[in-house]
N, C-alpha and C. Protein backbone atom coordinates (compact mmCIF):
# COMPACT_ATOMS: atom_id res chain seq x y z
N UNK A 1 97.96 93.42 91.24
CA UNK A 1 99.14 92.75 91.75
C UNK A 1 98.76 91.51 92.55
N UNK A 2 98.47 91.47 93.48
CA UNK A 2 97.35 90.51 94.49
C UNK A 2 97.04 89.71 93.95
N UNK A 3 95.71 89.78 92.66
CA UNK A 3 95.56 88.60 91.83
C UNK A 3 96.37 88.19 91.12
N UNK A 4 97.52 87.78 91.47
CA UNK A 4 98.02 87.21 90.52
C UNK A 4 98.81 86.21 91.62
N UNK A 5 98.71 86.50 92.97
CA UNK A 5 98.57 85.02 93.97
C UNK A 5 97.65 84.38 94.18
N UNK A 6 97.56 83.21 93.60
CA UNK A 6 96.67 82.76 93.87
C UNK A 6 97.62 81.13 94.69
N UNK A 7 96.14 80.38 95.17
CA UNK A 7 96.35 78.95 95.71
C UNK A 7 97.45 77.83 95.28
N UNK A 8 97.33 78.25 93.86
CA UNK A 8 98.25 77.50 92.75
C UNK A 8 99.37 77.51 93.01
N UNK A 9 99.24 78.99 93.21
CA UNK A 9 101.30 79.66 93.02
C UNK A 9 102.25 79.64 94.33
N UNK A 10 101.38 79.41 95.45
CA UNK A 10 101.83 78.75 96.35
C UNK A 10 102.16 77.92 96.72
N UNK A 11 100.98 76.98 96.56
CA UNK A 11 101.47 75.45 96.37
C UNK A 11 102.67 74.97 95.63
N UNK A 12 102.72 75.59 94.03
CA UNK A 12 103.79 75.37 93.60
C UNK A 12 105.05 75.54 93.87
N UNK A 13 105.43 76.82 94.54
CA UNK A 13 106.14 77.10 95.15
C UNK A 13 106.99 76.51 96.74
N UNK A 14 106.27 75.53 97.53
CA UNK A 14 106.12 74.86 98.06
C UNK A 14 106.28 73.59 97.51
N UNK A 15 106.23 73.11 96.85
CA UNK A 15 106.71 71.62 96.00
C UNK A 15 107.82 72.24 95.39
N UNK A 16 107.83 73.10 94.74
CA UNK A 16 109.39 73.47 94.17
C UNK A 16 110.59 73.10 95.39
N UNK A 17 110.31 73.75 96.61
CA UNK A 17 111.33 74.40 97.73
C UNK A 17 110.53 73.22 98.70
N UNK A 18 110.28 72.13 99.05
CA UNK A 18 110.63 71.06 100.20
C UNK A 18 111.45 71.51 101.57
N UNK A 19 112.38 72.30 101.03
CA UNK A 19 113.03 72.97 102.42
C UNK A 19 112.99 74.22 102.54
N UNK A 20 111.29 74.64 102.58
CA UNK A 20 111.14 75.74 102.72
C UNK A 20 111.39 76.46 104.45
N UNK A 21 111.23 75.59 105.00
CA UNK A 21 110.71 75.54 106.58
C UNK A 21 111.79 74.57 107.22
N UNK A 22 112.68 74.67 108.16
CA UNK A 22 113.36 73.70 108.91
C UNK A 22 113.03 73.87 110.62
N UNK A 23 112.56 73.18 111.22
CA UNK A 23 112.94 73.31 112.65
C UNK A 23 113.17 74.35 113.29
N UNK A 24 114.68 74.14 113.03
CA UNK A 24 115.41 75.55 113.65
C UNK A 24 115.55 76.29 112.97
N UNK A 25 114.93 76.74 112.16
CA UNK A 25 115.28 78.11 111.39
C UNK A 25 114.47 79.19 112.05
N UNK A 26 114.99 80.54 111.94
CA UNK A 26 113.81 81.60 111.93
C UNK A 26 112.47 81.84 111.02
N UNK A 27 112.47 81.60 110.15
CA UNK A 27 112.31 81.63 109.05
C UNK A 27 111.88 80.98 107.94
N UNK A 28 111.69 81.12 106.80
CA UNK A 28 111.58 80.57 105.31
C UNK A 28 112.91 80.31 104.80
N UNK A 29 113.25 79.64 104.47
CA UNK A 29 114.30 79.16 103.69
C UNK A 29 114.50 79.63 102.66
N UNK A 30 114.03 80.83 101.66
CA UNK A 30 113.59 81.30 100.93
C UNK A 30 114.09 82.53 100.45
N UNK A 31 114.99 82.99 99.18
CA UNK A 31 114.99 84.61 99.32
C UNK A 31 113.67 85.15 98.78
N UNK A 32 113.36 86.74 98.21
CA UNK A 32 112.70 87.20 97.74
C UNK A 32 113.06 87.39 96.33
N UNK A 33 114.42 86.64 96.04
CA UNK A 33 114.90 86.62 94.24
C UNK A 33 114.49 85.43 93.85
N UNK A 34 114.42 84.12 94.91
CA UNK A 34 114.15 82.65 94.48
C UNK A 34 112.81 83.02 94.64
N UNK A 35 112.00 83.65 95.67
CA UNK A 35 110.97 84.05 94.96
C UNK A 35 110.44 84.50 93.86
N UNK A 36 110.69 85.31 93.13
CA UNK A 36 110.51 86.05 91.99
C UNK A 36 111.04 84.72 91.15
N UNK A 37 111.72 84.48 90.97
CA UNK A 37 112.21 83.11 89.87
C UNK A 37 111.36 82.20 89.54
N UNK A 38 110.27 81.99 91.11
CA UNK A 38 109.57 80.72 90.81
C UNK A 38 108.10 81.34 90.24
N UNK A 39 108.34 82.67 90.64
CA UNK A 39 106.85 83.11 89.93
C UNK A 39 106.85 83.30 88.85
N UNK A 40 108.07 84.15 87.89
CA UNK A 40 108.50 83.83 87.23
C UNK A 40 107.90 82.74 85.97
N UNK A 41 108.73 81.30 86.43
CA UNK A 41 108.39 80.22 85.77
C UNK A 41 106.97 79.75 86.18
N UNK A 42 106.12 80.10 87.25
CA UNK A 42 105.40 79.81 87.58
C UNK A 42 104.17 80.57 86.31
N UNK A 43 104.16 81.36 85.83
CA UNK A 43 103.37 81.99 84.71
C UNK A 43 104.24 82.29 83.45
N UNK A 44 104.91 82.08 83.59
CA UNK A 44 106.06 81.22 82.44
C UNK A 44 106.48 82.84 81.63
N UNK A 45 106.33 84.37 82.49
CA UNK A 45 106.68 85.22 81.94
C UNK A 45 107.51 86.13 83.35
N UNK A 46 107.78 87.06 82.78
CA UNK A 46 108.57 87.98 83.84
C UNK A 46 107.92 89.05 84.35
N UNK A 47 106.96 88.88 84.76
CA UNK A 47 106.31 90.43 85.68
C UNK A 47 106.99 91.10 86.24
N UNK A 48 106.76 92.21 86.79
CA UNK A 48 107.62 93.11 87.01
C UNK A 48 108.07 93.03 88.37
N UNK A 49 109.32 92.65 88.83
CA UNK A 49 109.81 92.42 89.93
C UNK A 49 109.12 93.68 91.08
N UNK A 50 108.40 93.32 92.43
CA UNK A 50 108.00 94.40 93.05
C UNK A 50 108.01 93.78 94.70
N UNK A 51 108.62 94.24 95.34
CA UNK A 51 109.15 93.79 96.62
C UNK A 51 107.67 93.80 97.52
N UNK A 52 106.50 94.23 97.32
CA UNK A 52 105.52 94.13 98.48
C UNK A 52 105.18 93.01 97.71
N UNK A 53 104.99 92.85 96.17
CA UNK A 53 104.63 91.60 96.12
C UNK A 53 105.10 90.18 96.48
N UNK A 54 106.95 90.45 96.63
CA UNK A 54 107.10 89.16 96.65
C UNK A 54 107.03 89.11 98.61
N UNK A 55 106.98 90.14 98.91
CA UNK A 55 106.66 89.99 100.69
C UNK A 55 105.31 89.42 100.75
N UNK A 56 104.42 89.86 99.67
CA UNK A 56 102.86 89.18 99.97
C UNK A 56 102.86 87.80 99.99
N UNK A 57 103.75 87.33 98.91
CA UNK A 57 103.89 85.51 98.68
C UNK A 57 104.44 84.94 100.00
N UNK A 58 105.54 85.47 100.15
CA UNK A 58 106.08 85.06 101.63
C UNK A 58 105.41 85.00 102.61
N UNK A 59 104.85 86.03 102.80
CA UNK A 59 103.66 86.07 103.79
C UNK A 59 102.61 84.62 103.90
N UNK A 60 102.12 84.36 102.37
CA UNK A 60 101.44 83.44 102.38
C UNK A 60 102.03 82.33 102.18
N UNK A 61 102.96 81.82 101.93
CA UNK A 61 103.84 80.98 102.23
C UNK A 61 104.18 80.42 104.00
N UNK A 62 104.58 81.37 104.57
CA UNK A 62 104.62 81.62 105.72
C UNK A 62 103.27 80.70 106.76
N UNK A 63 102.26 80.85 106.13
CA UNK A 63 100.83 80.73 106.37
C UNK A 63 100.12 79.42 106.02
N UNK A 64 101.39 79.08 105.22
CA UNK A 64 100.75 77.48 104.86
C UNK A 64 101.66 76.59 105.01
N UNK A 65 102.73 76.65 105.55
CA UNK A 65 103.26 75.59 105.76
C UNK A 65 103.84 75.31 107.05
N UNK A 66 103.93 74.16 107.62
CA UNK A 66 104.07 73.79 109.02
C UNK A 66 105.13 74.75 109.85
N UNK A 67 104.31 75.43 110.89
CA UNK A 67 105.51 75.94 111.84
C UNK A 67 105.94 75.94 113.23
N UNK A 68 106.81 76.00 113.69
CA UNK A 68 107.17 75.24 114.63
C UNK A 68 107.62 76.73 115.94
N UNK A 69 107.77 76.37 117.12
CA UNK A 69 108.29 77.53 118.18
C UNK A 69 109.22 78.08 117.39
N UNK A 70 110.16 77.66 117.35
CA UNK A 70 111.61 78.39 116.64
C UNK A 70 111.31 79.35 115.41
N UNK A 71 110.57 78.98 114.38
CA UNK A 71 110.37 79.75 113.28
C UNK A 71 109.81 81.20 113.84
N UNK A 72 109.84 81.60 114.76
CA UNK A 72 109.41 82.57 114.57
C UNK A 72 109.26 84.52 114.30
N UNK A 73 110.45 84.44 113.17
CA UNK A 73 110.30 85.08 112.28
C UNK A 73 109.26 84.74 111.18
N UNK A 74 108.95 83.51 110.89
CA UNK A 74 107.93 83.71 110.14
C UNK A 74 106.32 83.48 110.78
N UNK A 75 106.54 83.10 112.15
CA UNK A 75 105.23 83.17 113.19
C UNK A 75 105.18 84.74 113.17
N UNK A 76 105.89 85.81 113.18
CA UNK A 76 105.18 86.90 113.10
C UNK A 76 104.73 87.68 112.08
N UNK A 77 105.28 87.19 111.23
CA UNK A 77 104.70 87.39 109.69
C UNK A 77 103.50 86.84 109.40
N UNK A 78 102.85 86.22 109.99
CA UNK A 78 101.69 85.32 110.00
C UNK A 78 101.19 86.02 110.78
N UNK A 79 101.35 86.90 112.14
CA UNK A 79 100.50 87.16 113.27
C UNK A 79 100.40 88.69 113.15
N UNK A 80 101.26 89.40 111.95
CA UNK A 80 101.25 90.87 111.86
C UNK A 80 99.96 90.91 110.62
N UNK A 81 100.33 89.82 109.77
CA UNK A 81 99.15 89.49 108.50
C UNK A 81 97.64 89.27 109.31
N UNK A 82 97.79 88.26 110.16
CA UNK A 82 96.43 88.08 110.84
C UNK A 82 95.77 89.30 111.83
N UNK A 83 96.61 90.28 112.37
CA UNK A 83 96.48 91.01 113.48
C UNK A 83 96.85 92.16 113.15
N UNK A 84 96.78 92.76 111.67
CA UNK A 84 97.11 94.52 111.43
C UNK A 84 97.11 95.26 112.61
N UNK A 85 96.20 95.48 113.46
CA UNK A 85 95.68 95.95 113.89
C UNK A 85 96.19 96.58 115.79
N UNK A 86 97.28 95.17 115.71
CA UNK A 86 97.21 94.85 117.57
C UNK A 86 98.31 95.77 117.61
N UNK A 87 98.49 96.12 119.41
CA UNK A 87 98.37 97.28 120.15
C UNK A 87 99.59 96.37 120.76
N UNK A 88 101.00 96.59 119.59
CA UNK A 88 102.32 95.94 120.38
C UNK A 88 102.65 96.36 121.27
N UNK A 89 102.41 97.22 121.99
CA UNK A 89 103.03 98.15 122.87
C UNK A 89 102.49 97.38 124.45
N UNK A 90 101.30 97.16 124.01
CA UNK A 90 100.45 96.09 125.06
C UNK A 90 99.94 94.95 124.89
N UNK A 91 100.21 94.54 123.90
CA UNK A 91 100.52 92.78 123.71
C UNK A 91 101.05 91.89 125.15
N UNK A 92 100.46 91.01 125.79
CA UNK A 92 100.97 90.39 126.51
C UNK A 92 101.83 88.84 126.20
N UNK A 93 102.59 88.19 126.82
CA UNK A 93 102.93 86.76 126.52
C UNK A 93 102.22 86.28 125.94
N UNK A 94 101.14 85.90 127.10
CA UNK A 94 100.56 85.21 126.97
C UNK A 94 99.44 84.87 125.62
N UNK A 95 99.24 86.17 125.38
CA UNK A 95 98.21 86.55 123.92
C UNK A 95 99.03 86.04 122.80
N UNK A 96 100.23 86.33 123.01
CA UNK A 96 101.10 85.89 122.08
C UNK A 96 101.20 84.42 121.45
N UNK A 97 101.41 83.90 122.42
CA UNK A 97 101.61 82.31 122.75
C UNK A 97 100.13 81.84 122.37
N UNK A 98 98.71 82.28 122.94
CA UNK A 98 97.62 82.03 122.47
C UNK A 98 97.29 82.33 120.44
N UNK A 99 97.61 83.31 120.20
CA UNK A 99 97.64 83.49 118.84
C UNK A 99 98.30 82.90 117.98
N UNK A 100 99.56 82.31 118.52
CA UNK A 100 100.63 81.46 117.96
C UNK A 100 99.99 79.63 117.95
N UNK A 101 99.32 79.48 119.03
CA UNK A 101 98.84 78.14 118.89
C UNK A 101 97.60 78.05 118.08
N UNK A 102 97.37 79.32 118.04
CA UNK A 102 95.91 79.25 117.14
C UNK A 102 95.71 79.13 115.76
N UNK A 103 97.34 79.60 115.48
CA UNK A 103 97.29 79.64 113.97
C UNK A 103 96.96 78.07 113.36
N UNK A 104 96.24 78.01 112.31
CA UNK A 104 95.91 76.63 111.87
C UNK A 104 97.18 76.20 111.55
N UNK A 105 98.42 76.78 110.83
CA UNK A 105 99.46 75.77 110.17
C UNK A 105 100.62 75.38 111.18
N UNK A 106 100.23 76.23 112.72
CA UNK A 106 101.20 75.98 113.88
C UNK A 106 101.69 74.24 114.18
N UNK A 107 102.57 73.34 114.17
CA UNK A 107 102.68 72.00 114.31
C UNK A 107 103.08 71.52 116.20
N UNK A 108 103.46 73.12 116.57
CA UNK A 108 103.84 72.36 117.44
C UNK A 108 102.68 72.54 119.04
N UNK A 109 101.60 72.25 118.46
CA UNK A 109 100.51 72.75 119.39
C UNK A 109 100.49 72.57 121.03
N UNK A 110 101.57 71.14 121.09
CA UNK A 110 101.19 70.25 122.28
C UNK A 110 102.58 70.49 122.57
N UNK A 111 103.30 71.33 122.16
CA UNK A 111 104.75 71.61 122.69
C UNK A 111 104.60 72.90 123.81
N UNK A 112 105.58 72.89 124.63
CA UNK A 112 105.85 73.60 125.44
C UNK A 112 106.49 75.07 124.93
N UNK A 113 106.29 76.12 125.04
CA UNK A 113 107.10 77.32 123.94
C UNK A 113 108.26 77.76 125.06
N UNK A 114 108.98 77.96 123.69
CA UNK A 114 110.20 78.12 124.92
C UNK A 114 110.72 79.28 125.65
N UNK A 115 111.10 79.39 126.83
CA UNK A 115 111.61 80.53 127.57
C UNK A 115 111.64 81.90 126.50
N UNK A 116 110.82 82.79 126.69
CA UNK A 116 111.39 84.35 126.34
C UNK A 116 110.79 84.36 124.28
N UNK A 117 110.27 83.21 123.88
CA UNK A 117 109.60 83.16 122.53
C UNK A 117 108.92 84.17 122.66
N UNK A 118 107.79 84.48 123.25
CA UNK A 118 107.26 85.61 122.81
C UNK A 118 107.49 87.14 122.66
N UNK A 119 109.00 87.22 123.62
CA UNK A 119 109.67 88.21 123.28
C UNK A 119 110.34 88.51 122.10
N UNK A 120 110.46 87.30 121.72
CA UNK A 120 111.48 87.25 120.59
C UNK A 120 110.21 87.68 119.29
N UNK A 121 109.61 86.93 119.32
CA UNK A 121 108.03 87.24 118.44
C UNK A 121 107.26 88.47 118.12
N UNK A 122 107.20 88.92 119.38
CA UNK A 122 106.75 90.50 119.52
C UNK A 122 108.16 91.28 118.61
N UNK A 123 109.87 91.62 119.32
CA UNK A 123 110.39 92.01 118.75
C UNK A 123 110.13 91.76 117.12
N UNK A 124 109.85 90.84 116.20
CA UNK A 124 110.29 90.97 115.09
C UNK A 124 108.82 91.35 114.66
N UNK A 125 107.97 91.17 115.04
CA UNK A 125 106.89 91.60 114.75
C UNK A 125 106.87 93.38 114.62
N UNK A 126 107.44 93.63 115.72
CA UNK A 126 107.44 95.01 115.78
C UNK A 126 107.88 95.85 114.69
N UNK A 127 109.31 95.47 114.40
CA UNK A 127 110.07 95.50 112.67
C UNK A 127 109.01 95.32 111.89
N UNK A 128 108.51 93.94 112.09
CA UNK A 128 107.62 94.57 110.16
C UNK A 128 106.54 95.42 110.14
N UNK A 129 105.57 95.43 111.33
CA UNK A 129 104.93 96.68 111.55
C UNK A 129 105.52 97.77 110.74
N UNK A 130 106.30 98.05 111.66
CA UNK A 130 107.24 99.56 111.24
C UNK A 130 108.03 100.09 109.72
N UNK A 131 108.24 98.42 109.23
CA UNK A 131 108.81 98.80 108.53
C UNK A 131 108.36 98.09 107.07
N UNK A 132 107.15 97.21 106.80
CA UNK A 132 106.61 96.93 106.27
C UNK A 132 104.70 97.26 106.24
N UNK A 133 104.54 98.17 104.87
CA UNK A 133 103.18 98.53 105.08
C UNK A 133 102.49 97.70 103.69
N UNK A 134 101.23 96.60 103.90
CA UNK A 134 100.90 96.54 102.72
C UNK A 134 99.21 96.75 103.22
């Protein structure tokens, strides 16, 4: 399943969708059906629709394209992918905010994060933990 994301299919996917990413969004601009569509045409056949896969694309989607304080629903999709591992329960701000500037595709490095972001970050992080296993 896996191999069959590759560098390509992202990118493409990303030139397809220009407004993948806005500012103020939480998020990807993106469903997980316009996903599947572009992969889809992207290997010019119909694989079998499978929801961890199209969460894996997102994920890496998520991961490559510019993100900003606000996005972050998809800053924790990036920081649950990078950080299987971390101990939400004792996650501090501040780690937060450090992991968030660290990410290479973060844009807003030299920005100030705003009041209560990392709460907001941790919460959704916590959700896909829980409720997403790949």
């Amino acid at each position: 399943m896996a191999n069959i994301i590759s560098e390509q299919l992202i990118d493409y996917i990303i030139k397809e969708r220009n407004d993948l990413i806005k500012k103020e969004a939480t998020g990807l601009n993106i469903s997980f059906d316009e996903i599947y569509d572009l992969l889809c045409r992207f290997y010019d056949a119909v694989p079998v629709k499978n929801e961890d896969l199209l969460l894996t694309i997102y994920i890496e989607i998520c991961k490559k394209v510019p993100l900003h304080w606000n996005n972050y629903e998809a800053i924790a999709y990036c920081l649950n992918s990078l950080y299987p591992n971390s101990d939400l329960l004792e996650i501090e701000d501040d780690e937060v905010i450090e992991k968030v500037i660290a990410l290479p595709n973060f844009a807003d490095k030299e920005a100030t994060p705003p009041e209560d972001i990392a709460t907001a970050i941790i919460t959704i992080w916590v959700e896909i933990y829980y409720n997403w296993e790949l």
